[in-house]
Protein backbone atom coordinates (compact mmCIF):
# COMPACT_ATOMS: atom_id res chain seq x y z
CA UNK A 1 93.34 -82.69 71.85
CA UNK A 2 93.49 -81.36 68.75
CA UNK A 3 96.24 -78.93 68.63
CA UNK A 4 98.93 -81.66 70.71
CA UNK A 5 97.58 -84.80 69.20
CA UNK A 6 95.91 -84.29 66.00
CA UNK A 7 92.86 -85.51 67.13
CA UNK A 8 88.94 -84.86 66.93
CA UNK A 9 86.56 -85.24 70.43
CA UNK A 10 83.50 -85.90 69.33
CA UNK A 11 80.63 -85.59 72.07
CA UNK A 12 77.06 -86.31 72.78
CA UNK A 13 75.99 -86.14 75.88
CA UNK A 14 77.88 -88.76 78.01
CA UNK A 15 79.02 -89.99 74.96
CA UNK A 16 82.33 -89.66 72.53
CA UNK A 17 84.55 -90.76 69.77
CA UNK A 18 88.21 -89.58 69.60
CA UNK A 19 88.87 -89.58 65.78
CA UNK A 20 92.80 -89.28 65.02
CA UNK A 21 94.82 -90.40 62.49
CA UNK A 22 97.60 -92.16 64.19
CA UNK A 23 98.92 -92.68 68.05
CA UNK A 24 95.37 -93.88 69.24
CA UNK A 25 97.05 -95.14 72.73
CA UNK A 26 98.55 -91.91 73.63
CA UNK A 27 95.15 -90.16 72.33
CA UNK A 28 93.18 -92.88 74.45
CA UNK A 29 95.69 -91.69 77.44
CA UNK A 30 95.26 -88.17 77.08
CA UNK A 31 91.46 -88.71 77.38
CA UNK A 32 91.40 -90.57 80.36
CA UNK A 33 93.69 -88.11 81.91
CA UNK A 34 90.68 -85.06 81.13
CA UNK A 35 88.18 -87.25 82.61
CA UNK A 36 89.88 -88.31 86.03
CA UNK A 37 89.84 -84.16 86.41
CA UNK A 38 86.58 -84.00 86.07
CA UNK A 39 85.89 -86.69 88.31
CA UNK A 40 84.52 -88.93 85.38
CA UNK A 41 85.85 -92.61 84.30
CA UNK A 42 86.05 -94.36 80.92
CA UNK A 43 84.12 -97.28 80.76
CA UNK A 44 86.66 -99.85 79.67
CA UNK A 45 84.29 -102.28 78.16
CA UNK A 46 82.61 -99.98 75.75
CA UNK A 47 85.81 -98.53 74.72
CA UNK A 48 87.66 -99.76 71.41
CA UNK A 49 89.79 -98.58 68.99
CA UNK A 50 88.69 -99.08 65.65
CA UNK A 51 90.81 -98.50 62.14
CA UNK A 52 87.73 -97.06 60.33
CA UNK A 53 88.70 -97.45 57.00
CA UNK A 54 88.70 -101.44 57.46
CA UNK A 55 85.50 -101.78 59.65
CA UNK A 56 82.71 -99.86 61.04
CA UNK A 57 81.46 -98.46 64.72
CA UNK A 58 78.43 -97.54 66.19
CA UNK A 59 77.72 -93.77 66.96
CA UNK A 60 74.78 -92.92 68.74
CA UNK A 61 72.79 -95.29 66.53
CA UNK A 62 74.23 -94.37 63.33
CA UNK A 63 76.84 -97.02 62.03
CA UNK A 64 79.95 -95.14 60.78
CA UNK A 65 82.50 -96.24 58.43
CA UNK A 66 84.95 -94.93 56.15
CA UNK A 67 85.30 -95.53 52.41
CA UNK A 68 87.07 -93.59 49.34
CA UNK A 69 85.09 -92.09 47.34
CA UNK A 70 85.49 -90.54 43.59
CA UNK A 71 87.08 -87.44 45.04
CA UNK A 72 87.12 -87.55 48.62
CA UNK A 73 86.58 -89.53 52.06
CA UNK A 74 82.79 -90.16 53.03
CA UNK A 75 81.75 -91.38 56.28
CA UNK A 76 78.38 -93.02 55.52
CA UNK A 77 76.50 -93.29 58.25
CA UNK A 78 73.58 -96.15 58.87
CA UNK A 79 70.52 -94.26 57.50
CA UNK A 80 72.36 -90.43 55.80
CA UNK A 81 75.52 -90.54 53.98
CA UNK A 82 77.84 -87.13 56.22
CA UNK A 83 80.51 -86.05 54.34
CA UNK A 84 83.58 -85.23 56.49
């Protein structure tokens, strides 16, 4: 995904984000597409996109969110700030 969309998979177990800067739909499409071959389905009602620098998500408990800082991006997560 990374090299044709510009885009991040981000996995845990049965569990993912797709971080990308632009064209989520076609990034969104491109996932489902992996997962049909490997016989696997997105659930549609956990699945949003979300413009992270206006609100936050939940992450495998952590709460994620973006936010400028002095120099750089931080994604502060709910109880360690990761820098990324």
């Amino acid at each position: 995904m990374e090299s044709r969309l510009g885009a991040t998979l981000v996995r845990y177990a049965d569990d993912c984000v797709v971080l990308c800067r632009r064209d989520v739909e076609r990034s969104q499409a491109v996932l489902v597409r992996m997962l049909e071959r490997l016989g696997l389905s997105l659930n549609e009602s956990k699945t949003r996109g979300v413009d992270a620098s206006v609100e936050s998500f939940d992450f495998l408990g952590f709460e994620l969110r973006m936010y400028k800082g002095e120099e750089h991006r931080k994604a502060v997560c709910g109880r360690t700030a990761c820098t990324v």
